[in-house]
Protein backbone atom coordinates (compact mmCIF):
# COMPACT_ATOMS: atom_id res chain seq x y z
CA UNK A 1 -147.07 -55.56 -199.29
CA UNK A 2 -145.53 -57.06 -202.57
CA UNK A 3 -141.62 -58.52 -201.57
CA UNK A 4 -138.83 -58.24 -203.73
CA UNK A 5 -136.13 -60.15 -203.98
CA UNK A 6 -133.28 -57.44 -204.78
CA UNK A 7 -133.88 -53.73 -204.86
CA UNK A 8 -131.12 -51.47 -205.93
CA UNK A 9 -131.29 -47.97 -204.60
CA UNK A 10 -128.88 -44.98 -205.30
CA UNK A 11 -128.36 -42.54 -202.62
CA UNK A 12 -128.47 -38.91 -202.69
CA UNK A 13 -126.05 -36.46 -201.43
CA UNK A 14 -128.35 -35.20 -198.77
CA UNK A 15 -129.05 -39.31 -198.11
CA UNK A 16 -132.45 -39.77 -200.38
CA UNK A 17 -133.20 -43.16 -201.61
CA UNK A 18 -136.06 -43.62 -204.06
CA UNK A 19 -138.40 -40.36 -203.94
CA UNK A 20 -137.61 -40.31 -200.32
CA UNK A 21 -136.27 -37.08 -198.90
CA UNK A 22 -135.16 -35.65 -195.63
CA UNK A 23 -138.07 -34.33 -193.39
CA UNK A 24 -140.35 -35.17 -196.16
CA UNK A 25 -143.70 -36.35 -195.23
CA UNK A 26 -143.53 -39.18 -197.80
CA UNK A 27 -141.23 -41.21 -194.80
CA UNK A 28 -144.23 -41.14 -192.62
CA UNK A 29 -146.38 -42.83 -195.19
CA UNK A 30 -146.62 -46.90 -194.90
CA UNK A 31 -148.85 -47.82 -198.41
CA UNK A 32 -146.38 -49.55 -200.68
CA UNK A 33 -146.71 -46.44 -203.17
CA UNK A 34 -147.19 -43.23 -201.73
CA UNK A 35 -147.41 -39.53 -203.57
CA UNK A 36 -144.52 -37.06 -203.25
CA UNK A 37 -144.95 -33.68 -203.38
CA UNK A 38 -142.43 -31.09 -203.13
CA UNK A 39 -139.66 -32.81 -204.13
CA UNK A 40 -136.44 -30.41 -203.95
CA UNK A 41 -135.45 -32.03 -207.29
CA UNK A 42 -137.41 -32.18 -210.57
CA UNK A 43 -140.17 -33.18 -210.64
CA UNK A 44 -141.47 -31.17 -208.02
CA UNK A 45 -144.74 -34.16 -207.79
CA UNK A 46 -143.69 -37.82 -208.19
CA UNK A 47 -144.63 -41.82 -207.06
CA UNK A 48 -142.21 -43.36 -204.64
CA UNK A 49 -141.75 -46.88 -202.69
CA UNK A 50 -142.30 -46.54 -199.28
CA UNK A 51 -139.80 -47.13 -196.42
CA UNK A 52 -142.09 -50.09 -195.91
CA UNK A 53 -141.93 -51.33 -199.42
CA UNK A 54 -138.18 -50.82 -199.61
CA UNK A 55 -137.71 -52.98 -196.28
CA UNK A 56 -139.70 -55.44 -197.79
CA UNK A 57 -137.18 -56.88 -200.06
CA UNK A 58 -135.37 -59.32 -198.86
CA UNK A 59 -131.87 -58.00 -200.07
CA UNK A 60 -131.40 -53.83 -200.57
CA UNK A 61 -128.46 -52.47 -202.02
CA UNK A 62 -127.41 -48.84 -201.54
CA UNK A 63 -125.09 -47.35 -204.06
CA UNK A 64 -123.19 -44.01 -204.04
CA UNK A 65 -120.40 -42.92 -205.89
CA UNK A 66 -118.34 -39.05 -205.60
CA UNK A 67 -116.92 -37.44 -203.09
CA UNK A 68 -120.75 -35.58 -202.91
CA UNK A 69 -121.91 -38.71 -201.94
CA UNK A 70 -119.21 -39.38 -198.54
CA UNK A 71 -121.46 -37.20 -195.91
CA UNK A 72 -124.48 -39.36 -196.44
CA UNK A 73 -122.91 -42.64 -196.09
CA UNK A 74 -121.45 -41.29 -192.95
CA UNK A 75 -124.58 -40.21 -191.32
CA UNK A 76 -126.74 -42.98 -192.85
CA UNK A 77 -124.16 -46.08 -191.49
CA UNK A 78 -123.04 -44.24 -188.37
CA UNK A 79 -126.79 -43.55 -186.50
CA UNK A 80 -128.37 -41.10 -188.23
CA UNK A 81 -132.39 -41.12 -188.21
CA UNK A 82 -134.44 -42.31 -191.09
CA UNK A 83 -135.83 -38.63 -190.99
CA UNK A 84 -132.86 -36.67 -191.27
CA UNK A 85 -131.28 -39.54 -193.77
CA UNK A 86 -134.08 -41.25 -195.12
CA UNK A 87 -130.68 -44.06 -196.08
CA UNK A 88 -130.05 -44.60 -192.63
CA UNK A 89 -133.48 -46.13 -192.26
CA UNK A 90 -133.69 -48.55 -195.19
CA UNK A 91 -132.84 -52.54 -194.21
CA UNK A 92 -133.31 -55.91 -196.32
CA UNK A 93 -134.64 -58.59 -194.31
CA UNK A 94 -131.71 -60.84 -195.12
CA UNK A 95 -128.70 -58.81 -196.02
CA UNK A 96 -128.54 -54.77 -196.91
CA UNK A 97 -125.43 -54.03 -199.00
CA UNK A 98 -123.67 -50.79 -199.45
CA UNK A 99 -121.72 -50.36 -202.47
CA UNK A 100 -119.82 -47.21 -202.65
CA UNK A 101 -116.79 -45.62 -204.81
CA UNK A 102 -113.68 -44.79 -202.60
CA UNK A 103 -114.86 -41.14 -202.71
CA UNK A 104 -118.33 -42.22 -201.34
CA UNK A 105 -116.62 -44.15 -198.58
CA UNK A 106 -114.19 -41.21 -197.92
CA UNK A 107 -115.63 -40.27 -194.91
CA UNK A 108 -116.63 -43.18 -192.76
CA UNK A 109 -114.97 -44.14 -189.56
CA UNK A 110 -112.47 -46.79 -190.19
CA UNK A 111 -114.40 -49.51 -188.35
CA UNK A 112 -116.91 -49.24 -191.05
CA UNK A 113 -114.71 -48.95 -194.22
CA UNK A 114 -113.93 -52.44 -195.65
CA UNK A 115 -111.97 -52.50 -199.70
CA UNK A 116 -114.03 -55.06 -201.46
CA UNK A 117 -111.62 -54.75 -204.78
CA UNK A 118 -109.20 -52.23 -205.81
């Protein structure tokens, strides 16, 4: 399994990272690139990093912005399965950073929300 030393992910509203979607078989798949297939966003066929390969890294950063976004930080910092929120289950082996717009961060519980800069 290659390591990286930073990976920077976005995350989808329905909690994606990479090619990774909910309930998608792709999560289940541990080779460091794995197919896609059915992808509910063009292209329907696509390459991905697996979960495996994205915990690899030594530092992963998540990053959402838009009020689109708030729902699947929620679930994905507050317990939510890698399966249902494929975000929920990615983590650096040093440090995992989210990095979210004030409309991204709408929505988590208080304990969770920190303002980093205005």
């Amino acid at each position: 399994m290659p390591s990286y030393d930073v990976l920077l992910l976005g995350v989808g509203p329905e909690g994606h990272v990479a090619s990774l979607f909910p309930e998608s078989p792709a999560l289940y798949d541990d080779r460091t690139v794995i197919p896609v297939r059915g992808a509910p966003k063009p292209p329907p066929l696509r390459l991905s990093l697996s979960l495996s390969a994205i915990n690899a890294a030594r530092e992963v950063w998540l990053i959402a912005a838009g009020e689109e976004k708030a729902t699947a930080a929620r679930l994905a910092l507050s317990g939510a399965g890698p399966t249902a929120v494929p975000a929920a289950g990615v983590r650096g082996k040093a440090r995992t950073l989210w990095l979210l717009d004030r409309a991204a961060a709408s929505r988590l519980p208080a304990s969770l929300a920190r303002i980093a800069s205005p």
